[in-house]
C-alpha atoms as a PDB file:
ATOM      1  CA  UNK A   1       0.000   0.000   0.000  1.00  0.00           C
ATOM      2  CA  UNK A   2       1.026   3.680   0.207  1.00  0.00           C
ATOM      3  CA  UNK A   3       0.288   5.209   3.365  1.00  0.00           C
ATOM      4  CA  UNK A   4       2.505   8.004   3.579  1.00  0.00           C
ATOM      5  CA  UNK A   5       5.259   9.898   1.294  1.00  0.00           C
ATOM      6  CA  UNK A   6       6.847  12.925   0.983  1.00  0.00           C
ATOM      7  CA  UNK A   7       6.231  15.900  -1.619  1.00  0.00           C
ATOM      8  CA  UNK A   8       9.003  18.846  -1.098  1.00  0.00           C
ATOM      9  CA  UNK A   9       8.843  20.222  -4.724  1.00  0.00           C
ATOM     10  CA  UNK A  10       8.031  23.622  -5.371  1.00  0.00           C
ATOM     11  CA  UNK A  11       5.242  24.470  -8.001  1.00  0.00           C
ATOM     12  CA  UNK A  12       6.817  26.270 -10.240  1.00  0.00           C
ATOM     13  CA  UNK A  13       9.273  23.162 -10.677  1.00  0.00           C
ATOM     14  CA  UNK A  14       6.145  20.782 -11.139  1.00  0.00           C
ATOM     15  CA  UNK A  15       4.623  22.823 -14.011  1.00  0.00           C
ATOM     16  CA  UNK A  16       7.817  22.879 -15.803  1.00  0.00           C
ATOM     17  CA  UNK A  17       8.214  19.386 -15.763  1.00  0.00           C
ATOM     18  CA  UNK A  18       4.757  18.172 -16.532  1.00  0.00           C
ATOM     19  CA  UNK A  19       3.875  20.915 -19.090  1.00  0.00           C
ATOM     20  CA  UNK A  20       1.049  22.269 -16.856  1.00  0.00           C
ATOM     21  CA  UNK A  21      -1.192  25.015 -18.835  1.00  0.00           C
ATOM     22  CA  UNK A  22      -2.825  26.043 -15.998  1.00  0.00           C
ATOM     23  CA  UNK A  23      -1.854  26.660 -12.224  1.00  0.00           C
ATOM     24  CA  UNK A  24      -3.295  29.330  -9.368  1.00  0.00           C
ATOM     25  CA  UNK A  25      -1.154  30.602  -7.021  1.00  0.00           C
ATOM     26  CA  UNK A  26      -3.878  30.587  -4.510  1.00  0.00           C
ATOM     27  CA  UNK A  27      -3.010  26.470  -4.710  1.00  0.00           C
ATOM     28  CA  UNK A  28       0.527  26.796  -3.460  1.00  0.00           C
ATOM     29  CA  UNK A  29       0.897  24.043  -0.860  1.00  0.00           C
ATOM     30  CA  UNK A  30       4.418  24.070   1.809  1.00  0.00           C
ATOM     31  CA  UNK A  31       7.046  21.803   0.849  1.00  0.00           C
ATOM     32  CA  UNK A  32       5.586  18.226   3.395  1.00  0.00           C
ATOM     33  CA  UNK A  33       8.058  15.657   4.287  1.00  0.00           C
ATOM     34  CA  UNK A  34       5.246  13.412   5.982  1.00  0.00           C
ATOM     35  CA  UNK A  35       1.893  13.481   3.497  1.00  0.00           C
ATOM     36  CA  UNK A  36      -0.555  11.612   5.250  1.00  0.00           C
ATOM     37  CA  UNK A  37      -4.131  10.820   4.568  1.00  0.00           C
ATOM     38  CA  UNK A  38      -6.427  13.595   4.346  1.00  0.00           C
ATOM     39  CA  UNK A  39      -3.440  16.245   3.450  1.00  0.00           C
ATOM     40  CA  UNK A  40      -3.892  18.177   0.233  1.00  0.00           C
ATOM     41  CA  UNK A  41      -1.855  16.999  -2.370  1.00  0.00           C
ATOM     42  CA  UNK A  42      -0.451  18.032  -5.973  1.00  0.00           C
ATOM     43  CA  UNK A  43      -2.144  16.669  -8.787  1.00  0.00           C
ATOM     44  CA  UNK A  44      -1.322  16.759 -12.085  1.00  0.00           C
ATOM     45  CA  UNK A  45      -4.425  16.315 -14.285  1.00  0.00           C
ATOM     46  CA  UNK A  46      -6.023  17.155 -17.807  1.00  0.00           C
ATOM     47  CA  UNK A  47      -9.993  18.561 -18.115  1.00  0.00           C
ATOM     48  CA  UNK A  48     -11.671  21.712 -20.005  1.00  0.00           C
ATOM     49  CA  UNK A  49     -11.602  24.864 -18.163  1.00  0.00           C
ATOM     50  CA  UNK A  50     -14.744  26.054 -16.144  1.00  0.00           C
ATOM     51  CA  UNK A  51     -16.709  28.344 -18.273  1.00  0.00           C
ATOM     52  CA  UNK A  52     -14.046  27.406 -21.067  1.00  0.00           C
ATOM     53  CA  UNK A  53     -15.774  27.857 -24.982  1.00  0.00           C
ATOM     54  CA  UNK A  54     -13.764  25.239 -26.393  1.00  0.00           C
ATOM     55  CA  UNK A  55     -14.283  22.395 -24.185  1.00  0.00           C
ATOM     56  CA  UNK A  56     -10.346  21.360 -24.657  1.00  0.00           C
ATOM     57  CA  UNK A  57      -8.967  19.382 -22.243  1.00  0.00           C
ATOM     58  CA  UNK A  58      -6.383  22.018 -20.464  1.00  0.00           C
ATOM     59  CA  UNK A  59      -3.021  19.944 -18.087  1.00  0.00           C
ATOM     60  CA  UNK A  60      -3.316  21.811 -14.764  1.00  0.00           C
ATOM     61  CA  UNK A  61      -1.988  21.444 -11.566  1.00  0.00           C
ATOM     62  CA  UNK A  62      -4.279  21.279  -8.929  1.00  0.00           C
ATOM     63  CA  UNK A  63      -4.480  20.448  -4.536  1.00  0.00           C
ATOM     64  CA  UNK A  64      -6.618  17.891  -3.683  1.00  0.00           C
ATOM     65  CA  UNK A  65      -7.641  16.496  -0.840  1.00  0.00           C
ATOM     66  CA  UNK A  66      -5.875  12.595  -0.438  1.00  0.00           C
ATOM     67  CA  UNK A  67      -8.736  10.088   0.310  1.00  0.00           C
ATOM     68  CA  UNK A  68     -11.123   9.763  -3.111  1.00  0.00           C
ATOM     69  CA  UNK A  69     -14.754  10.330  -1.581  1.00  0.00           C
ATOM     70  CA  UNK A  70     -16.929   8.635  -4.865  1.00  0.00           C
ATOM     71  CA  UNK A  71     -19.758  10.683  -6.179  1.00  0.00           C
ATOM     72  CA  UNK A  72     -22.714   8.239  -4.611  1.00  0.00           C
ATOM     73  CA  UNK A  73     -20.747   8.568  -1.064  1.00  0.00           C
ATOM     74  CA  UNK A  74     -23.869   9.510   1.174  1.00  0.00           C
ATOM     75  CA  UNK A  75     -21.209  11.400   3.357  1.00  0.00           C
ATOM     76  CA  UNK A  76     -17.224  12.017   3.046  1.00  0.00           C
ATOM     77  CA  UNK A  77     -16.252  10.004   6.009  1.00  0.00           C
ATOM     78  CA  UNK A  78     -14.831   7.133   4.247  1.00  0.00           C
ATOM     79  CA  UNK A  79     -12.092   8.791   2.094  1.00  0.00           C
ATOM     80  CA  UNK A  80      -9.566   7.474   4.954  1.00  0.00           C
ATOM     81  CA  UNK A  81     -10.458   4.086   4.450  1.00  0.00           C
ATOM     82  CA  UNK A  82      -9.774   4.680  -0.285  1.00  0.00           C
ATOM     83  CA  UNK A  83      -6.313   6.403  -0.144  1.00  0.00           C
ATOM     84  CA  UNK A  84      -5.365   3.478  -2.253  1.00  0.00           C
ATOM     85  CA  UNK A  85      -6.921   1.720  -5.575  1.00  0.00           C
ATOM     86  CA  UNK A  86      -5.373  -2.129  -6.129  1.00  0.00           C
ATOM     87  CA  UNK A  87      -4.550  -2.327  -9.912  1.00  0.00           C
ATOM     88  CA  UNK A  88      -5.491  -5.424 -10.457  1.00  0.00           C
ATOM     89  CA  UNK A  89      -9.144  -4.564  -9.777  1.00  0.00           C
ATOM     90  CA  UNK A  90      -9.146  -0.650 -10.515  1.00  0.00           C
ATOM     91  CA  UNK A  91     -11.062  -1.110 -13.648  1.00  0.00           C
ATOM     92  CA  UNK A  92     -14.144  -2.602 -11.776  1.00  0.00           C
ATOM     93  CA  UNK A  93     -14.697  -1.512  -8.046  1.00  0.00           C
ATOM     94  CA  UNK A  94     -18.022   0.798  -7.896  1.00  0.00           C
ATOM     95  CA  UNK A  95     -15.833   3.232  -5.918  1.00  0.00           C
ATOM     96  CA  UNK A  96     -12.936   3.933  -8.785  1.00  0.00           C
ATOM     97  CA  UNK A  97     -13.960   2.109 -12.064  1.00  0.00           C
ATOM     98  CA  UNK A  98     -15.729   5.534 -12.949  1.00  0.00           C
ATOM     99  CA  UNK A  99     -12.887   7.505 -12.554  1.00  0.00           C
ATOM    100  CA  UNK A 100     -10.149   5.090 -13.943  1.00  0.00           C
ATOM    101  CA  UNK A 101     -12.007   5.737 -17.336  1.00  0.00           C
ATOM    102  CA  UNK A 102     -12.483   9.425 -16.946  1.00  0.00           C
ATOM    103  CA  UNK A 103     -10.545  11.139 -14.222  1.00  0.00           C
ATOM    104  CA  UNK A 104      -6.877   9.797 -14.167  1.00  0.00           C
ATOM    105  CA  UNK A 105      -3.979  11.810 -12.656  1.00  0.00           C
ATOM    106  CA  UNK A 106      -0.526  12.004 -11.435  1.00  0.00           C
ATOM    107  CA  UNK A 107       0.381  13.137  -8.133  1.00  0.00           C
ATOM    108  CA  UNK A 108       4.243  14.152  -8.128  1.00  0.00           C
ATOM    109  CA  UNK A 109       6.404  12.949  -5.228  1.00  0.00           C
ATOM    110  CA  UNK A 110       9.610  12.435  -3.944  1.00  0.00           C
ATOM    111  CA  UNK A 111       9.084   8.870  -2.664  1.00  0.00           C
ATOM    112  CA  UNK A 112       7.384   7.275  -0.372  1.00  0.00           C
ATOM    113  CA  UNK A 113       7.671   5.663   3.296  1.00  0.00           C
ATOM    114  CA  UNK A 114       7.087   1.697   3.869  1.00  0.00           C
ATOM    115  CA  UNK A 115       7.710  -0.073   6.880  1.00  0.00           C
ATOM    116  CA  UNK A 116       9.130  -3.545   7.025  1.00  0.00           C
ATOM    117  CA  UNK A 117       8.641  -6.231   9.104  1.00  0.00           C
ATOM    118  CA  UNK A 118      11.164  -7.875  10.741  1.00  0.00           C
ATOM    119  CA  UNK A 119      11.775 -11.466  11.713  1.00  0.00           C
ATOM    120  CA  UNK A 120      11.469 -11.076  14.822  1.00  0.00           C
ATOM    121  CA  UNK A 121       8.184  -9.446  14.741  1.00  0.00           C
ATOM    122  CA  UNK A 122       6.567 -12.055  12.902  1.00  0.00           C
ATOM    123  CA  UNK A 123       7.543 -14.577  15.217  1.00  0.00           C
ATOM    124  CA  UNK A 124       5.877 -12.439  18.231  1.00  0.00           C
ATOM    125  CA  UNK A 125       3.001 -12.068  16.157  1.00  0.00           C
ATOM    126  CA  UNK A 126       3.035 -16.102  14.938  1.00  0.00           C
ATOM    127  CA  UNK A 127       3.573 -16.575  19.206  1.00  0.00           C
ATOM    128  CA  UNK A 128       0.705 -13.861  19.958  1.00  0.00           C
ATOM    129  CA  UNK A 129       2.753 -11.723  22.071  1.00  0.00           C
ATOM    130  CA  UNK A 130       1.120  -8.080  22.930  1.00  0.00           C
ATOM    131  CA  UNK A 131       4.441  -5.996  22.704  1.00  0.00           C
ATOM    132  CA  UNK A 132       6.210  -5.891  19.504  1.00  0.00           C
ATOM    133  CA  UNK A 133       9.326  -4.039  18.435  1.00  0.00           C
ATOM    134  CA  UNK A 134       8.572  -1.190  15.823  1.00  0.00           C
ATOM    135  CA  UNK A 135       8.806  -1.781  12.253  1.00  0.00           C
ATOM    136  CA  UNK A 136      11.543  -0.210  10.599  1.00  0.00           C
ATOM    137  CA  UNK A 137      10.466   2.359   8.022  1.00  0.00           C
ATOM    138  CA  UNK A 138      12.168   2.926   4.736  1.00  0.00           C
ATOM    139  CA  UNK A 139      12.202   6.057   2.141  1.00  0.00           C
ATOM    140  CA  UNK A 140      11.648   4.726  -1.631  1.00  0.00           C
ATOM    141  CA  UNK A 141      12.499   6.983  -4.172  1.00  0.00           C
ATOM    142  CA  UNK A 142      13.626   6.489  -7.924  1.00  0.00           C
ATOM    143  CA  UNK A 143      17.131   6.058  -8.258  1.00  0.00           C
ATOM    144  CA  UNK A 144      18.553   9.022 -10.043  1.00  0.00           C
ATOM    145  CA  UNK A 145      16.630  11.534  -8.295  1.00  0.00           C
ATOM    146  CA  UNK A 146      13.450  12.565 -10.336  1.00  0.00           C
ATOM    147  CA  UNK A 147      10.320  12.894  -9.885  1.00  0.00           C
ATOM    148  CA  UNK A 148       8.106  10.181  -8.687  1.00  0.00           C
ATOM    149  CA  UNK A 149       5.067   9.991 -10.354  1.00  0.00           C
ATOM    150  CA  UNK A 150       2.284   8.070  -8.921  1.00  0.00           C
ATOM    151  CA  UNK A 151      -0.852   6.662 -10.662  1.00  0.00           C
ATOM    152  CA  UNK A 152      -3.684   8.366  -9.565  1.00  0.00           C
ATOM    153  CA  UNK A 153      -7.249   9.224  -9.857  1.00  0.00           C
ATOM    154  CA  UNK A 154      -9.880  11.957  -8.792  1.00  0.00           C
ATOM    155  CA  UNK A 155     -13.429  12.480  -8.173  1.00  0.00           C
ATOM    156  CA  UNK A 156     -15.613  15.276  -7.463  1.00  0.00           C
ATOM    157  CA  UNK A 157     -18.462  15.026  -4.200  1.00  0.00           C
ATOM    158  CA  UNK A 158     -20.855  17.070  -3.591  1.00  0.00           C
ATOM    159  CA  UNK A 159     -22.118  17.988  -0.132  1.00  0.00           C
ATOM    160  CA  UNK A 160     -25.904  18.544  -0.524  1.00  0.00           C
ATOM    161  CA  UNK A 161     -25.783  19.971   2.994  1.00  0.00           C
ATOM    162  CA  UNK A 162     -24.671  22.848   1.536  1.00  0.00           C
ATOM    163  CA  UNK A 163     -25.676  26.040  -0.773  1.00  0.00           C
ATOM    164  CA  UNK A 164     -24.027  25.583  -4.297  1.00  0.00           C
ATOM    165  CA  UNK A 165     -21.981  29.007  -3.655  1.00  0.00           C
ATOM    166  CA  UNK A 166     -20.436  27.845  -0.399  1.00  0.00           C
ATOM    167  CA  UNK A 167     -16.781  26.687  -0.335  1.00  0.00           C
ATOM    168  CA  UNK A 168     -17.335  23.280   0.812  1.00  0.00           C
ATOM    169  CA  UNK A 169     -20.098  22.247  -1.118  1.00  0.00           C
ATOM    170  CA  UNK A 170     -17.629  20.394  -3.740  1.00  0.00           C
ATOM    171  CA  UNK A 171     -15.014  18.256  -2.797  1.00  0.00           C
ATOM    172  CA  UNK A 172     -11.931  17.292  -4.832  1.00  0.00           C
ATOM    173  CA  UNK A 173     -10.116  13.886  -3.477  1.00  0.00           C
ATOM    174  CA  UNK A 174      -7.747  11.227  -4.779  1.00  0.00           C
ATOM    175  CA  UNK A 175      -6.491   7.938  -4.251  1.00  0.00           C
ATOM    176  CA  UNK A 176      -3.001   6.112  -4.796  1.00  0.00           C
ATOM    177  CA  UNK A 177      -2.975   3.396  -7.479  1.00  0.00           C
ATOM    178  CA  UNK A 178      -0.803   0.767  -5.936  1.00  0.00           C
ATOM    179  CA  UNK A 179       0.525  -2.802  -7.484  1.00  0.00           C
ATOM    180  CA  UNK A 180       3.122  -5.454  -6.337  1.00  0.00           C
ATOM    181  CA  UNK A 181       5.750  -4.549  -5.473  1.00  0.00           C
ATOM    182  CA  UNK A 182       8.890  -5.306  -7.482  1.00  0.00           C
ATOM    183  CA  UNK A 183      10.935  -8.730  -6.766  1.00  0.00           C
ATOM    184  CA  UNK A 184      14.193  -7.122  -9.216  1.00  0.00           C
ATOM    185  CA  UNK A 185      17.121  -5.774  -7.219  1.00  0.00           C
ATOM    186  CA  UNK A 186      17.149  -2.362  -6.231  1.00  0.00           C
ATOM    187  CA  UNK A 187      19.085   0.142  -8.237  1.00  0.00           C
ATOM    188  CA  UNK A 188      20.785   0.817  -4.768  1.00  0.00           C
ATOM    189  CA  UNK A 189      19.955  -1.153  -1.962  1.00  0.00           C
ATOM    190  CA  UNK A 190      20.851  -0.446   1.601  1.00  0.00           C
ATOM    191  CA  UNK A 191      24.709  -2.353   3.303  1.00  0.00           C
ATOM    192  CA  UNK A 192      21.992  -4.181   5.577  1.00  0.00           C
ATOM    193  CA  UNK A 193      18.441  -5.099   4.701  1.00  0.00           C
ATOM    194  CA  UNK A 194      16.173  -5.789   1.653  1.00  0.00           C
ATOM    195  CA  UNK A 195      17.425  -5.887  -1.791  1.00  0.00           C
ATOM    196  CA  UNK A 196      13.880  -5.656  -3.437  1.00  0.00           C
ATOM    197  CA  UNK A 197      10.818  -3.480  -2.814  1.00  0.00           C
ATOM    198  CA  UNK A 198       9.305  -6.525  -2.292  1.00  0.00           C
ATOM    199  CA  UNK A 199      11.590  -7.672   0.656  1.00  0.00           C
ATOM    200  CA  UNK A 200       9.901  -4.747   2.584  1.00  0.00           C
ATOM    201  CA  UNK A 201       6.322  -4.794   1.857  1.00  0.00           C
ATOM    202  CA  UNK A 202       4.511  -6.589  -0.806  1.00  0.00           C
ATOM    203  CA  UNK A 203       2.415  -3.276  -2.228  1.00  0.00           C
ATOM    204  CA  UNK A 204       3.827  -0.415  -3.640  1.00  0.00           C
ATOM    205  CA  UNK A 205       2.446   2.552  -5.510  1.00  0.00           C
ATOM    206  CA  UNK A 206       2.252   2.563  -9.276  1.00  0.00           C
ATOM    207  CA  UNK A 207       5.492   4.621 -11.045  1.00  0.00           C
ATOM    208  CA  UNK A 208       4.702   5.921 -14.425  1.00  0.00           C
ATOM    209  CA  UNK A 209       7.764   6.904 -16.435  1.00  0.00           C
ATOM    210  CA  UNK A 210       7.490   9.594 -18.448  1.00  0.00           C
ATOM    211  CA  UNK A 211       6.762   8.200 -21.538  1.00  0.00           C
ATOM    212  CA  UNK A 212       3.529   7.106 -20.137  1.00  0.00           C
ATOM    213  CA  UNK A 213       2.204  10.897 -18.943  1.00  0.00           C
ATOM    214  CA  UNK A 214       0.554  11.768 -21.788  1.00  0.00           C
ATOM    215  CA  UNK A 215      -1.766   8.778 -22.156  1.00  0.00           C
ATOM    216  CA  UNK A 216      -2.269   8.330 -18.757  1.00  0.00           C
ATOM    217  CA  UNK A 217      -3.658  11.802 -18.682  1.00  0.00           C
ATOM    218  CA  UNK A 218      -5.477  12.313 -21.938  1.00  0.00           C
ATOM    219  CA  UNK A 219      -9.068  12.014 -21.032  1.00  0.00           C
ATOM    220  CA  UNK A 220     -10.172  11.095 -24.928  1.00  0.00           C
ATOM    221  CA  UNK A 221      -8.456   7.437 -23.829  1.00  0.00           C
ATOM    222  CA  UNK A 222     -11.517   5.265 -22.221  1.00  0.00           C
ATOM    223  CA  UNK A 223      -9.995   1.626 -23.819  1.00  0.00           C
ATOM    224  CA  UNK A 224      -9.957  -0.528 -20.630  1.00  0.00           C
ATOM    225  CA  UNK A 225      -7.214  -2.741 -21.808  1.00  0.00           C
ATOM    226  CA  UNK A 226      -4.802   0.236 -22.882  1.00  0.00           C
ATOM    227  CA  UNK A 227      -5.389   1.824 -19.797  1.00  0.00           C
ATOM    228  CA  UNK A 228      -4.680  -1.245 -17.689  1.00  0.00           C
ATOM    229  CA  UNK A 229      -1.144  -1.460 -19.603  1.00  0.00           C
ATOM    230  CA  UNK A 230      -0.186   1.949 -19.026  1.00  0.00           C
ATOM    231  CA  UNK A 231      -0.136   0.676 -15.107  1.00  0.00           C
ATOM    232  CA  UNK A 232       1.076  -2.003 -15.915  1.00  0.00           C
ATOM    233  CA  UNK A 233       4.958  -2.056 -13.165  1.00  0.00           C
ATOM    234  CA  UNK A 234       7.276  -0.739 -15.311  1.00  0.00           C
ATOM    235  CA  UNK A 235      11.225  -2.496 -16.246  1.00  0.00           C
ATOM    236  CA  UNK A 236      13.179  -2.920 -12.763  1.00  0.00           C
ATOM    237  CA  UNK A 237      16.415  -1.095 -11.220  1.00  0.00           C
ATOM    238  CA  UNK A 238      14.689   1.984 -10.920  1.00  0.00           C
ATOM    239  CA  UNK A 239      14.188   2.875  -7.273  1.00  0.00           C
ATOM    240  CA  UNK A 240      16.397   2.775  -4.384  1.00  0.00           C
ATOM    241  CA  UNK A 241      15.470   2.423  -1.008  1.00  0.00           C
ATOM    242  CA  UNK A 242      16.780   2.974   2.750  1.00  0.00           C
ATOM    243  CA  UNK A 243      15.571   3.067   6.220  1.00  0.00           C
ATOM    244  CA  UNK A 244      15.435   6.034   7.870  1.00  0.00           C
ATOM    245  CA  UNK A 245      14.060   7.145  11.539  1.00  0.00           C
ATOM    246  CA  UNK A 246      11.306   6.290  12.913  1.00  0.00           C
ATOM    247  CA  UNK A 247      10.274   9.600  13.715  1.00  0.00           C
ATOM    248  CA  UNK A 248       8.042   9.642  10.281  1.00  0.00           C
ATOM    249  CA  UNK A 249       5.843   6.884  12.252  1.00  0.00           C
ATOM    250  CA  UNK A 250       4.319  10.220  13.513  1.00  0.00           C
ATOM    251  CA  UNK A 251       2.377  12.152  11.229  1.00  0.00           C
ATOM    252  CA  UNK A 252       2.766  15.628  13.513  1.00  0.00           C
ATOM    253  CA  UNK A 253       6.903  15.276  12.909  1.00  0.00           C
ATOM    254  CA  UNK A 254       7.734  17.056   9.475  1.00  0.00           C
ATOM    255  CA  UNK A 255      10.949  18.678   7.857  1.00  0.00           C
ATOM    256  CA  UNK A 256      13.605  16.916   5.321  1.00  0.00           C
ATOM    257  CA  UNK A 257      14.965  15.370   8.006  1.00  0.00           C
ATOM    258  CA  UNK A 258      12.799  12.121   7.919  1.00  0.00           C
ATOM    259  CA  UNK A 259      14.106  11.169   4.767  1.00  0.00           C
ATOM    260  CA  UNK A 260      17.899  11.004   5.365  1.00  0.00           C
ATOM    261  CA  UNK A 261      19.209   8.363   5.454  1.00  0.00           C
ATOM    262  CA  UNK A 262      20.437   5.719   8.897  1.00  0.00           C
ATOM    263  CA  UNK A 263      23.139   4.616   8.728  1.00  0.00           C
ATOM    264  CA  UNK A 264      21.901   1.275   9.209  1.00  0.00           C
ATOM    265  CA  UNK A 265      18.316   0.005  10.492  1.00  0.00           C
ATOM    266  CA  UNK A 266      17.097   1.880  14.096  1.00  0.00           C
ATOM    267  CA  UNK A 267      17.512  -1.456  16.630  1.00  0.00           C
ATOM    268  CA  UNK A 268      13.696  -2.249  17.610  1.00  0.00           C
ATOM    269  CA  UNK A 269      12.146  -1.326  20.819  1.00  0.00           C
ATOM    270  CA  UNK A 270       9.486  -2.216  22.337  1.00  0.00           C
ATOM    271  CA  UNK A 271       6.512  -0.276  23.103  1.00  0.00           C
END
């Protein structure tokens, strides 16, 4: 899964690289080292203009809120619980398959946090022992330091609560396309620890390369099966990973800090 990452790029950086047409100020968000559910988040997306005569689809950069909330949602309290879409089923769930045809995006990051579980916490859990030692968390990122781009999608809610004109009435959320994670060696792997992504947890969110941008983000592509390729994990030796401190386990702690880099794995204690 993808439960947390970090997102420390400025705007004006993202709009270069993604060709954005269209970005407000207004939707600057602070560099976050710790994006966790329900944050606002960058997305990069493609979809006419309000008010627009054309009706072209316009690339934009937009904040929205991370936790997709689908249109029939009686209320908004569930968008904790869809911060994630599996790939393999995408395409069919009532609460994304709408969306995977006509609102795709990409939502820039740096990388992302996983934590691994260690041997010795499986065997408390396999022995059913209350206290366990913390898992050790790990920053993902691609290799040679660009962007990573996550699969994503939007929807649009509407709180009927509320007058039309008021500022809450429509919400804007997302979710994380994740897939399995990769069984290929790491581009760089840490001295001690896992030499896969799939050594730390079997999930991971879905990387599009950047020959992929552009169809993942035209909206004029509805094709199930072409859709379903563009997700499909891309070649191996991309990404390295290493664990960092467990200080990111706590959403309140923020700052670049969380992502450098330990030495070697934080010895587990008990809590």
């Amino acid at each position: 899964m993808c439960g947390r990452f970090a997102a420390s790029r400025r705007p004006e950086d993202l709009t270069g690289l993604f060709h954005v047409e269209r970005w407000d100020p207004v939707e600057t968000l602070a560099p976050d080292w710790n994006v966790a559910p329900t944050k606002e988040v960058y997305a990069v997306l493609e979809r006419p203009l309000k008010d627009a005569a054309d009706g072209r689809p316009v690339r934009q950069l937009r904040t929205l809120t991370w936790g997709l909330v689908p249109s029939w949602a009686k209320t908004p309290e569930g968008a904790a619980r869809l911060i994630n879409a599996r790939a393999e089923t995408v395409h069919e769930k009532p609460s994304f398959r709408k969306a995977f045809l006509q609102r795709r995006c990409v939502l820039p990051a740096d990388g992302y946090y996983e934590w691994m579980t260690g041997a010795d916490e499986r065997q408390r859990e396999e022995e059913g022992r209350k206290k366990r030692p913390r898992k050790q968390p790990y920053f993902v990122t691609p290799a040679d330091g660009s962007v990573f781009a996550m699969a994503g999608l939007y929807e649009f809610w509407r709180d009927a609560t509320l007058p039309p004109d008021h500022p809450r009435a429509w919400w804007t959320t997302c979710s994380v396309i994740t897939t399995e994670a990769e069984t290929t060696p790491l581009a760089v792997a840490p001295a001690e620890g896992p030499s896969a992504l799939a050594d730390i947890h079997p999930r991971m969110p879905v990387m599009l390369t950047p020959d992929r941008w552009d169809a993942w983000l035209d909206p004029a592509r509805t094709d199930t099966d072409e859709l379903r390729a563009l997700i499909a994990p891309p070649w191996g030796g991309l990404m390295r990973a290493h664990p960092v401190a467990t200080a990111v386990s706590n959403v309140r702690n923020n700052g670049p800090e969380l992502r450098e880099e330990l030495v070697a794995p934080e010895e587990p204690t008990l809590f």
